[in-house]
C-alpha atoms as a PDB file:
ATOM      1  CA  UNK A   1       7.295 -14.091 261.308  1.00  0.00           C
ATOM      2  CA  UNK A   2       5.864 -16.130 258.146  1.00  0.00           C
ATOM      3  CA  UNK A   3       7.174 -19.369 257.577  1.00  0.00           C
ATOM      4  CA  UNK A   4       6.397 -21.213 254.283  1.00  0.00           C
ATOM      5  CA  UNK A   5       6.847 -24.603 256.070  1.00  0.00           C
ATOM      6  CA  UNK A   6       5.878 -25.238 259.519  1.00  0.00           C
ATOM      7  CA  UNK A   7       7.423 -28.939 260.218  1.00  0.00           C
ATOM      8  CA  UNK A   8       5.518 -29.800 263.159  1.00  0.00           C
ATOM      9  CA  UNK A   9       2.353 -29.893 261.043  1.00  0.00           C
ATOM     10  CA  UNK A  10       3.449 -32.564 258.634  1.00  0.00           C
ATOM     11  CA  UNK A  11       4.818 -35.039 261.451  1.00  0.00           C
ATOM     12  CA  UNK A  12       1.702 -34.266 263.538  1.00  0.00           C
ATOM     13  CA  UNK A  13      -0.393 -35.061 260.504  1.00  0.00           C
ATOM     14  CA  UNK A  14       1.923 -37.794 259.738  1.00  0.00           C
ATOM     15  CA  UNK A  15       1.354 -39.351 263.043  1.00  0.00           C
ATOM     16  CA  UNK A  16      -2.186 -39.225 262.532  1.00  0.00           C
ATOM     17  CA  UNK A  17      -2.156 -41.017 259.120  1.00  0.00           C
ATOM     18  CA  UNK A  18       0.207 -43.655 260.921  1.00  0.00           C
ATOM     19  CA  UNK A  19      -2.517 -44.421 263.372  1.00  0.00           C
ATOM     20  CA  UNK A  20      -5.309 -44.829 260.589  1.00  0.00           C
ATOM     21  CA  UNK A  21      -2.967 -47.090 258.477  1.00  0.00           C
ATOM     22  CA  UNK A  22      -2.971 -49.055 261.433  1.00  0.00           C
ATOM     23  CA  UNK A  23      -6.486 -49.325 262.088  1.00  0.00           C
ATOM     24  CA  UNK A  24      -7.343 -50.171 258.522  1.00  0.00           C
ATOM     25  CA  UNK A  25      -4.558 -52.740 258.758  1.00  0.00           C
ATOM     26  CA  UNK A  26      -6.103 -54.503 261.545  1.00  0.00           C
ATOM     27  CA  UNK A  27      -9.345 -54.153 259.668  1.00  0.00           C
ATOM     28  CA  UNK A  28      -8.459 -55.247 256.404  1.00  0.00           C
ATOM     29  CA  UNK A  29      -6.846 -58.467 257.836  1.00  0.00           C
ATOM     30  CA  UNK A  30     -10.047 -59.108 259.925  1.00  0.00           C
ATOM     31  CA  UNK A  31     -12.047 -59.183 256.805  1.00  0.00           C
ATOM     32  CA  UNK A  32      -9.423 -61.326 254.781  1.00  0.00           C
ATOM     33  CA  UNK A  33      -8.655 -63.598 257.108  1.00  0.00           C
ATOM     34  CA  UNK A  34     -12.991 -64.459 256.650  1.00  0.00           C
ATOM     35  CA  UNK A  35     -12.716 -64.674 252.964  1.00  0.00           C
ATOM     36  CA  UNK A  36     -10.471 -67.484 253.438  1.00  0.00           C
ATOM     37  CA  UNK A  37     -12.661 -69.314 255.996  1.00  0.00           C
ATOM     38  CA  UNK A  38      -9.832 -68.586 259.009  1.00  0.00           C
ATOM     39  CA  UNK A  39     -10.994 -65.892 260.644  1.00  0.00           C
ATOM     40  CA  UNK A  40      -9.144 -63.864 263.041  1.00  0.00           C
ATOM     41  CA  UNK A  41     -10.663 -61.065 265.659  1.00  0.00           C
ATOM     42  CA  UNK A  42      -8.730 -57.995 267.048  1.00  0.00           C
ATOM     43  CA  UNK A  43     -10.952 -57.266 270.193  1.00  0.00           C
ATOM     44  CA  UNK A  44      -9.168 -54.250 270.515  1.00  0.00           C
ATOM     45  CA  UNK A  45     -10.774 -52.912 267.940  1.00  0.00           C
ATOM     46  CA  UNK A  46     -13.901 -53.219 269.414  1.00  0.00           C
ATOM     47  CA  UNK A  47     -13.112 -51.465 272.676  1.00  0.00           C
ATOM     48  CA  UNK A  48     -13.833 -47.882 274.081  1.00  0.00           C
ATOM     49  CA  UNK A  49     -10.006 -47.395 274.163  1.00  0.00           C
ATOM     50  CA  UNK A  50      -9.708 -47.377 270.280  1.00  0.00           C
ATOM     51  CA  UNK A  51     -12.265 -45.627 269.475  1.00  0.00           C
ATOM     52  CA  UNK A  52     -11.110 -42.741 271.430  1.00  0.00           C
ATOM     53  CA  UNK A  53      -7.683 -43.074 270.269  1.00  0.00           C
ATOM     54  CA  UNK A  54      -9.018 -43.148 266.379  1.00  0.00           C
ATOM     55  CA  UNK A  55     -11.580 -40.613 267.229  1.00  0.00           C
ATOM     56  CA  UNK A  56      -8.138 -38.195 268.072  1.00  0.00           C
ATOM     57  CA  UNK A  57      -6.342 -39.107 265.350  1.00  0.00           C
ATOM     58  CA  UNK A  58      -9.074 -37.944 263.157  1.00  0.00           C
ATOM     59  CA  UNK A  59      -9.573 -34.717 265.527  1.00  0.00           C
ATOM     60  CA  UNK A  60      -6.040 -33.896 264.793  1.00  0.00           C
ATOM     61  CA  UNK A  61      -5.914 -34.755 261.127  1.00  0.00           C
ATOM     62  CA  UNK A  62      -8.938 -32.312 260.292  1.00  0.00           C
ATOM     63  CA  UNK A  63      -8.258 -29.530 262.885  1.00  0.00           C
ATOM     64  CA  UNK A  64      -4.126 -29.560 260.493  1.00  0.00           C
ATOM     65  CA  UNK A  65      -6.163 -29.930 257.710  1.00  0.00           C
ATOM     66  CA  UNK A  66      -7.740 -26.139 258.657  1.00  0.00           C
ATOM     67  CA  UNK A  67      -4.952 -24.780 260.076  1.00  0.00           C
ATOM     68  CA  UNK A  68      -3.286 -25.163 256.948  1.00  0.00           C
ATOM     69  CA  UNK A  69      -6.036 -23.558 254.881  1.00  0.00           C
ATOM     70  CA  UNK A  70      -3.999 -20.205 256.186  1.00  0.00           C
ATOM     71  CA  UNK A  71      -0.867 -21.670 253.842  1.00  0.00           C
ATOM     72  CA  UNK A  72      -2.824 -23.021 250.635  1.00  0.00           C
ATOM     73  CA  UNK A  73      -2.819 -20.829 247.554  1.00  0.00           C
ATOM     74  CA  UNK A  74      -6.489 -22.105 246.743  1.00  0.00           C
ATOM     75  CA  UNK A  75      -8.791 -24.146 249.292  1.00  0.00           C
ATOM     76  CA  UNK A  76     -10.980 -25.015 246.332  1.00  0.00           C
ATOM     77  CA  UNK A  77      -8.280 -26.547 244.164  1.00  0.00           C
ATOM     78  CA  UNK A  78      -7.426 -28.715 247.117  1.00  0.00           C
ATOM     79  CA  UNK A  79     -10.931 -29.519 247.735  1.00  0.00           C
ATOM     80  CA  UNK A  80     -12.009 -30.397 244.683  1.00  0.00           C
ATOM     81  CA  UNK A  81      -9.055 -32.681 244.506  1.00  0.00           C
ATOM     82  CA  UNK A  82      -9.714 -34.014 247.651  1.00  0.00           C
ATOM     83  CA  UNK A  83     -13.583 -34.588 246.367  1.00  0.00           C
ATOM     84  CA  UNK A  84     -12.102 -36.643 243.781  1.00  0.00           C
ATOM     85  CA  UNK A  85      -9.955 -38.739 245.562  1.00  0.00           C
ATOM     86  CA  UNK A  86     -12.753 -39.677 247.592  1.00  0.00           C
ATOM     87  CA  UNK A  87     -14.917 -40.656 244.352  1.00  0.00           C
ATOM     88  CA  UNK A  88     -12.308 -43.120 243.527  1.00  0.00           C
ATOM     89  CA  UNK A  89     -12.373 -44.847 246.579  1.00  0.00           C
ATOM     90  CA  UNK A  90     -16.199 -44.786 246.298  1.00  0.00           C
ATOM     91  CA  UNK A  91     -15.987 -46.451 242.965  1.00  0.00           C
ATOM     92  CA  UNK A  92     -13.586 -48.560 244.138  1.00  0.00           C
ATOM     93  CA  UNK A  93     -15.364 -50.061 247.229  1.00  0.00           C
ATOM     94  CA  UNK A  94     -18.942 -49.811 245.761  1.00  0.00           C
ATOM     95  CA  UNK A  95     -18.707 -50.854 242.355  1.00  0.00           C
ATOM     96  CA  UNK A  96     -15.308 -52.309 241.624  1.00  0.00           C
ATOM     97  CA  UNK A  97     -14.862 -54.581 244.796  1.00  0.00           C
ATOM     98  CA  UNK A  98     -18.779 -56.167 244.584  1.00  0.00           C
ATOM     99  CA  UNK A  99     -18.251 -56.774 241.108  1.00  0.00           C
ATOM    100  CA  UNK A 100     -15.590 -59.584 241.950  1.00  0.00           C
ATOM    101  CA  UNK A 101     -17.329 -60.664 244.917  1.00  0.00           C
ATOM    102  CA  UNK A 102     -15.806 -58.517 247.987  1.00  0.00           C
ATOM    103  CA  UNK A 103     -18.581 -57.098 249.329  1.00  0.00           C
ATOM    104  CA  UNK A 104     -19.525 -55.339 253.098  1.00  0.00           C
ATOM    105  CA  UNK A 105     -16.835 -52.798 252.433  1.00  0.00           C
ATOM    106  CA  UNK A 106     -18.524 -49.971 250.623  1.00  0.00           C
ATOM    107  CA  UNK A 107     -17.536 -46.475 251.461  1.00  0.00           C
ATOM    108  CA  UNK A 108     -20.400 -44.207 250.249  1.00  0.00           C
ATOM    109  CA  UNK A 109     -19.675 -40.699 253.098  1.00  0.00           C
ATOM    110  CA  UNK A 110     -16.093 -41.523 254.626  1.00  0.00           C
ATOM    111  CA  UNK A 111     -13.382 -39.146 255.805  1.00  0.00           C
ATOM    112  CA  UNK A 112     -12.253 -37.864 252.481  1.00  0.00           C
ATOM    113  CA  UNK A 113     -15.420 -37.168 251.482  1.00  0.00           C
ATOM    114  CA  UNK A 114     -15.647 -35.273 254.425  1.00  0.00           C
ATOM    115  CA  UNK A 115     -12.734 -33.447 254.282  1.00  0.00           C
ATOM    116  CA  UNK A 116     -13.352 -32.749 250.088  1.00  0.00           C
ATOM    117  CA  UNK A 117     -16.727 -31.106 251.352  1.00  0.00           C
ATOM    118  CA  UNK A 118     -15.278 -29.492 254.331  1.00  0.00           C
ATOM    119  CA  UNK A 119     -12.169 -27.409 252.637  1.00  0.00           C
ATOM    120  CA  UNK A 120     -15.004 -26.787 249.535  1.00  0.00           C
ATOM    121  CA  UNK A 121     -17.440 -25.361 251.841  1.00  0.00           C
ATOM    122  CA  UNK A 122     -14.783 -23.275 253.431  1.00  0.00           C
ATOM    123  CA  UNK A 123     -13.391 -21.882 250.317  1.00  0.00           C
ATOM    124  CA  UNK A 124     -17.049 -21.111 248.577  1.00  0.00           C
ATOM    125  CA  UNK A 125     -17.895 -19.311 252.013  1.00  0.00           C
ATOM    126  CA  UNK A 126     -14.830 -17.283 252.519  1.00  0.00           C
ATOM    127  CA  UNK A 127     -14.249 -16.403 248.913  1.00  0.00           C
ATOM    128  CA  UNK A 128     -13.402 -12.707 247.959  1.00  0.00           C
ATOM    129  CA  UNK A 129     -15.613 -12.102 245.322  1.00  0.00           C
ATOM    130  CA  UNK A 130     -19.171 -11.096 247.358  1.00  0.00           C
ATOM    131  CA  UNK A 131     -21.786 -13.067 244.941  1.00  0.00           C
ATOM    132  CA  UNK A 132     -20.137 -16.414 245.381  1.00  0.00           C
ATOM    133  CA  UNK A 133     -20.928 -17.049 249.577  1.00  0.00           C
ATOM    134  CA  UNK A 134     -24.256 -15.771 248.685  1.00  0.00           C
ATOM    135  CA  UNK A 135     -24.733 -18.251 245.678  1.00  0.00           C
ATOM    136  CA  UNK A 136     -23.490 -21.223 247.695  1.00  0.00           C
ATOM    137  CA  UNK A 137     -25.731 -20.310 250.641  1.00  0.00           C
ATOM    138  CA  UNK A 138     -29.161 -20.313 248.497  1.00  0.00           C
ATOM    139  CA  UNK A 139     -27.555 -22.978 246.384  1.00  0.00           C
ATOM    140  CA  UNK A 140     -27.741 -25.070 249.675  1.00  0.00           C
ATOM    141  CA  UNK A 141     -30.790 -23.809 251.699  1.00  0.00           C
ATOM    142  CA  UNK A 142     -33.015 -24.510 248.219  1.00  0.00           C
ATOM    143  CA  UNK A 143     -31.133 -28.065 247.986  1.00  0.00           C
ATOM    144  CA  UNK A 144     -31.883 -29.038 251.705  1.00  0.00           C
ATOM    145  CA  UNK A 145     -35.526 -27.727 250.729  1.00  0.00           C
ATOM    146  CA  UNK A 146     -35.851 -30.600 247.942  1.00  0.00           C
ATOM    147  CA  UNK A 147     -33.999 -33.316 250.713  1.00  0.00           C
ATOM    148  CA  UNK A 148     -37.276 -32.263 253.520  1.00  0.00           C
ATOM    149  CA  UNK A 149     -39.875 -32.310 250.217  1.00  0.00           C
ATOM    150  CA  UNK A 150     -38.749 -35.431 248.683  1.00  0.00           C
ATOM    151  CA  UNK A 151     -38.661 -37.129 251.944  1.00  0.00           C
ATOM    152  CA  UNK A 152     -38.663 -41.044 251.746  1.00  0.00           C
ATOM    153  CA  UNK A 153     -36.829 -41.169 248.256  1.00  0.00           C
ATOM    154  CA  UNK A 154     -34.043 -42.977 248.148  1.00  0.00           C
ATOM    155  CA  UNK A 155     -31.663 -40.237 247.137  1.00  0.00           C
ATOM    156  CA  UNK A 156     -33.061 -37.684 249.556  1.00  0.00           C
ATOM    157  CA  UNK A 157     -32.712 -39.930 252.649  1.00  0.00           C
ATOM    158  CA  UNK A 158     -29.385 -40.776 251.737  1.00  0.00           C
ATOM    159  CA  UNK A 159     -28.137 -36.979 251.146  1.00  0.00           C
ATOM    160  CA  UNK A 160     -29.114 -36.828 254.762  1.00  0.00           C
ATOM    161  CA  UNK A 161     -26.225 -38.842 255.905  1.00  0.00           C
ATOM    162  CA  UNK A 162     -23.888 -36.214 254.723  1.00  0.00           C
ATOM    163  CA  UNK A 163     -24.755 -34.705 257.519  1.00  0.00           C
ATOM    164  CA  UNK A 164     -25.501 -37.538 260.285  1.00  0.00           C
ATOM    165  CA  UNK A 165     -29.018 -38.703 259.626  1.00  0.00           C
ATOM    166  CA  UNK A 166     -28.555 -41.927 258.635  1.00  0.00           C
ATOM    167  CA  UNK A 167     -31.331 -43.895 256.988  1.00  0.00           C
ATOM    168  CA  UNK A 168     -32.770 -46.923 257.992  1.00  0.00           C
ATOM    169  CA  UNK A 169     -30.452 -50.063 256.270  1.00  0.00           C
ATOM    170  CA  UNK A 170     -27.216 -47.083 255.121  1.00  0.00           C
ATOM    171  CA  UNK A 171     -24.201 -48.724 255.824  1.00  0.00           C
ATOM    172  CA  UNK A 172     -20.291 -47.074 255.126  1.00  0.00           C
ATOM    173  CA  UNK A 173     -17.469 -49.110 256.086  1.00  0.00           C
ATOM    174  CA  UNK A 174     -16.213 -45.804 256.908  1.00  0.00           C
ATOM    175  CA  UNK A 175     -18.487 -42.595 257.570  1.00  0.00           C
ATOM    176  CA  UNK A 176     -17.467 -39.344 258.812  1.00  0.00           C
ATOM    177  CA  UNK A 177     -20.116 -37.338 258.688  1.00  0.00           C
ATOM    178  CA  UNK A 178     -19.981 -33.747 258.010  1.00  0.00           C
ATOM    179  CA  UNK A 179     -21.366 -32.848 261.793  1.00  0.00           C
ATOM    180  CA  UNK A 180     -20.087 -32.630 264.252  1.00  0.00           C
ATOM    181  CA  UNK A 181     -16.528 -33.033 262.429  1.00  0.00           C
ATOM    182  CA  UNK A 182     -16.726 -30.044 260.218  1.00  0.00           C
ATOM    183  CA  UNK A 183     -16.335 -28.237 263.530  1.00  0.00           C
ATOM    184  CA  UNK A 184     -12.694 -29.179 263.912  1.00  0.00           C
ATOM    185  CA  UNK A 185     -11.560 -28.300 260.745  1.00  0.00           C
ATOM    186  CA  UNK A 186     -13.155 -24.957 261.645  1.00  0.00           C
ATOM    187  CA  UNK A 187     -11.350 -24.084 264.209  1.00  0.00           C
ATOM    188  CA  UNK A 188      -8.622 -25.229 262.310  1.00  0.00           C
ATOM    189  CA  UNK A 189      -8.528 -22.548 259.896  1.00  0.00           C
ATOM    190  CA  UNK A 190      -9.533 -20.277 263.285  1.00  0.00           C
ATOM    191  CA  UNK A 191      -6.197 -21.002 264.836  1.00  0.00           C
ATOM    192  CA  UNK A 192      -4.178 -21.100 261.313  1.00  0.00           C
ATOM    193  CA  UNK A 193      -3.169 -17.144 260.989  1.00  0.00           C
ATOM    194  CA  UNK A 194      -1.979 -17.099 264.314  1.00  0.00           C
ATOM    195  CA  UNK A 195       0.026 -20.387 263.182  1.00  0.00           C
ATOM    196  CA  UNK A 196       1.026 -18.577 260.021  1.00  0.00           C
ATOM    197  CA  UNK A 197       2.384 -15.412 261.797  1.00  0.00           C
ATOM    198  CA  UNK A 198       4.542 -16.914 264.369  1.00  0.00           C
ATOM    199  CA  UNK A 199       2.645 -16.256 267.503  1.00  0.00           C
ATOM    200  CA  UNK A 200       3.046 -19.386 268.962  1.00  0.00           C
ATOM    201  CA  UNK A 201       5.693 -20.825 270.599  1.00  0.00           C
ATOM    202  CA  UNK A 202       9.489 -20.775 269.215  1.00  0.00           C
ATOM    203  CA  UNK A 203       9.671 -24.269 269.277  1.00  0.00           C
ATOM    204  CA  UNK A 204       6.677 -24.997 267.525  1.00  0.00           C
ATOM    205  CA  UNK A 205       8.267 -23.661 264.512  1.00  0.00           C
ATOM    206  CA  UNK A 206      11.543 -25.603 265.018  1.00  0.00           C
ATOM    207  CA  UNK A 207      11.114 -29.139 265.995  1.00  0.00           C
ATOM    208  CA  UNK A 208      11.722 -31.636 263.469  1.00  0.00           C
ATOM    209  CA  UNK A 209      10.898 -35.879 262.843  1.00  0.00           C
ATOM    210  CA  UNK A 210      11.889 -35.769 259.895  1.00  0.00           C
ATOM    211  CA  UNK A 211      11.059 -39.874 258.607  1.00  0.00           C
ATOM    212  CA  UNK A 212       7.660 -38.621 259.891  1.00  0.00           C
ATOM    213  CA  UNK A 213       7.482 -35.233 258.109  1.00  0.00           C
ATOM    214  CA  UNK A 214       7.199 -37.180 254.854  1.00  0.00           C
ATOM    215  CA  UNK A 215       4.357 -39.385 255.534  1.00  0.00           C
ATOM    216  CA  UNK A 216       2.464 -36.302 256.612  1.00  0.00           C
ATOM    217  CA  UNK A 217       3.998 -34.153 252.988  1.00  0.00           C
ATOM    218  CA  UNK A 218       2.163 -36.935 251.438  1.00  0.00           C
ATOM    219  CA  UNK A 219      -0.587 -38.041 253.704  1.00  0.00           C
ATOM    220  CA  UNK A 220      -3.471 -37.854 250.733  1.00  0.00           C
ATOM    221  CA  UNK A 221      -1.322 -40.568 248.453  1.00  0.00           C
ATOM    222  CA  UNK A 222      -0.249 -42.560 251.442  1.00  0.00           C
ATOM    223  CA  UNK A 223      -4.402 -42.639 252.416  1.00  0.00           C
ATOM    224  CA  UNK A 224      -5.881 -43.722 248.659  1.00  0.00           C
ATOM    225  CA  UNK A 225      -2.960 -46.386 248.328  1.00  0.00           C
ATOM    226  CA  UNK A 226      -2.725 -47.746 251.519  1.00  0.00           C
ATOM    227  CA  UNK A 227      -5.708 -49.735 251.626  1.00  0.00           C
ATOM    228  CA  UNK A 228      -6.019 -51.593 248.193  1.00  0.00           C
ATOM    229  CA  UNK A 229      -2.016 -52.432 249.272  1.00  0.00           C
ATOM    230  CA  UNK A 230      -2.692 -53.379 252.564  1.00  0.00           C
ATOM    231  CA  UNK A 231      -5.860 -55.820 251.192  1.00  0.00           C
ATOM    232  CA  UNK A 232      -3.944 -57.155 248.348  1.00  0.00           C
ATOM    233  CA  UNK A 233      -0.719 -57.923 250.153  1.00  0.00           C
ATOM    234  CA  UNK A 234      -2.815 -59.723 253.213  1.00  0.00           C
ATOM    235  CA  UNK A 235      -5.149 -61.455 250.423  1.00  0.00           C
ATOM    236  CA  UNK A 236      -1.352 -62.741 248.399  1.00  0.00           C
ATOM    237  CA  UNK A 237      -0.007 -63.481 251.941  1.00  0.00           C
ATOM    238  CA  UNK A 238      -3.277 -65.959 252.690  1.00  0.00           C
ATOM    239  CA  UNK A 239      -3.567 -67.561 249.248  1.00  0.00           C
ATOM    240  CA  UNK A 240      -0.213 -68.741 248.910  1.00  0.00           C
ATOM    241  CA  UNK A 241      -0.025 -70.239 252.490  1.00  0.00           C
END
């Protein structure tokens, strides 16, 4: 059995991109609420509860995202767009934001940056021609070489926080580095030709939330907008009151 939609996917993924809208909600009207000198605390966000909640919501988000590399005509080509969904946002919260005085929210590594390099990674390491896994793996090792010799330079310590070594004074409103959550989307794309050949159960192929199925269809969009929305509504709502 091969079917070319598996529902339960996009409202599970849906789901997940519900409960990040939410935290970056909550966030965003945190640090509004302290432009305008009236500042307002969640405490939940702050506790052990929410963390582990956001911390599955993130789980399940990237271990979709691999499961789904079984169903995607070209990992790279969704990587790569990925990549550059996550330089926007970049440019957006480190150069464009500062530059009219919003500052503290600069997202240099965050989770599309980590997905982008996850799903490119994947698809440079599992692709069919032999010379290309091979390229990518020197590529990489001779890369990390320069990070270790040019220890102490700016750009070298920060490359390390791709992959969890943070620098002294880095900061990323949101960071996801690549370990350990390149693991999940790993066993992702494990657990996605089993998915993709019907051998789990019947009614994993069959159920349906439909209102939900569309915010995970379109959970990239939904991610990139949401937050420049969410700030500029909660920014119009406080100015006019």
């Amino acid at each position: 059995m091969t079917q070319s939609r598996i529902y339960i996917l996009d409202w599970l993924r849906g789901i997940a991109v519900c409960g990040m809208v939410l935290h970056h909600g909550l966030f965003a009207l945190e640090q509004v609420s302290y432009m305008f000198g009236a500042p307002i605390e969640f405490w939940v966000l702050q506790t052990k509860t929410f963390w582990v909640l956001q911390e599955i919501f993130v789980g399940l988000f990237l271990l979709i995202s691999g499961i789904c590399t079984a169903f995607s005509r070209s990992v790279l080509r969704r990587g790569l767009i990925v990549s550059g969904a996550a330089l926007l946002v970049t440019l957006a919260t480190g150069v464009v934001l500062p530059a009219i005085g919003i500052d503290g929210l600069q997202i240099w590594f965050g989770i599309l940056h980590m997905f982008g390099l996850s799903m490119l990674l994947y698809g440079l390491f599992t692709c069919q021609k032999r010379w290309v896994p091979i390229a990518t793996a020197a590529a990489l090792f001779i890369f990390w070489l320069a990070v270790i010799t040019c220890e102490g330079m700016a750009w070298a310590e920060n490359c390390k926080a791709v992959v969890g070594i943070t620098p002294a004074g880095f900061y990323s409103a949101d960071y996801y580095p690549l370990l350990p959550y390149f693991f999940l989307f790993l066993a992702g794309t494990f657990l996605g030709p089993a998915v993709k050949d019907g051998k789990l159960p019947k009614w994993f192929y069959t159920a349906r939330l439909r209102p939900i199925e569309w915010i995970g269809r379109n959970s990239l969009w939904i991610y990139i907008a949401h937050q420049p929305i969410l700030f500029g509504l909660f920014f119009l709502i406080y100015y006019f009151i």
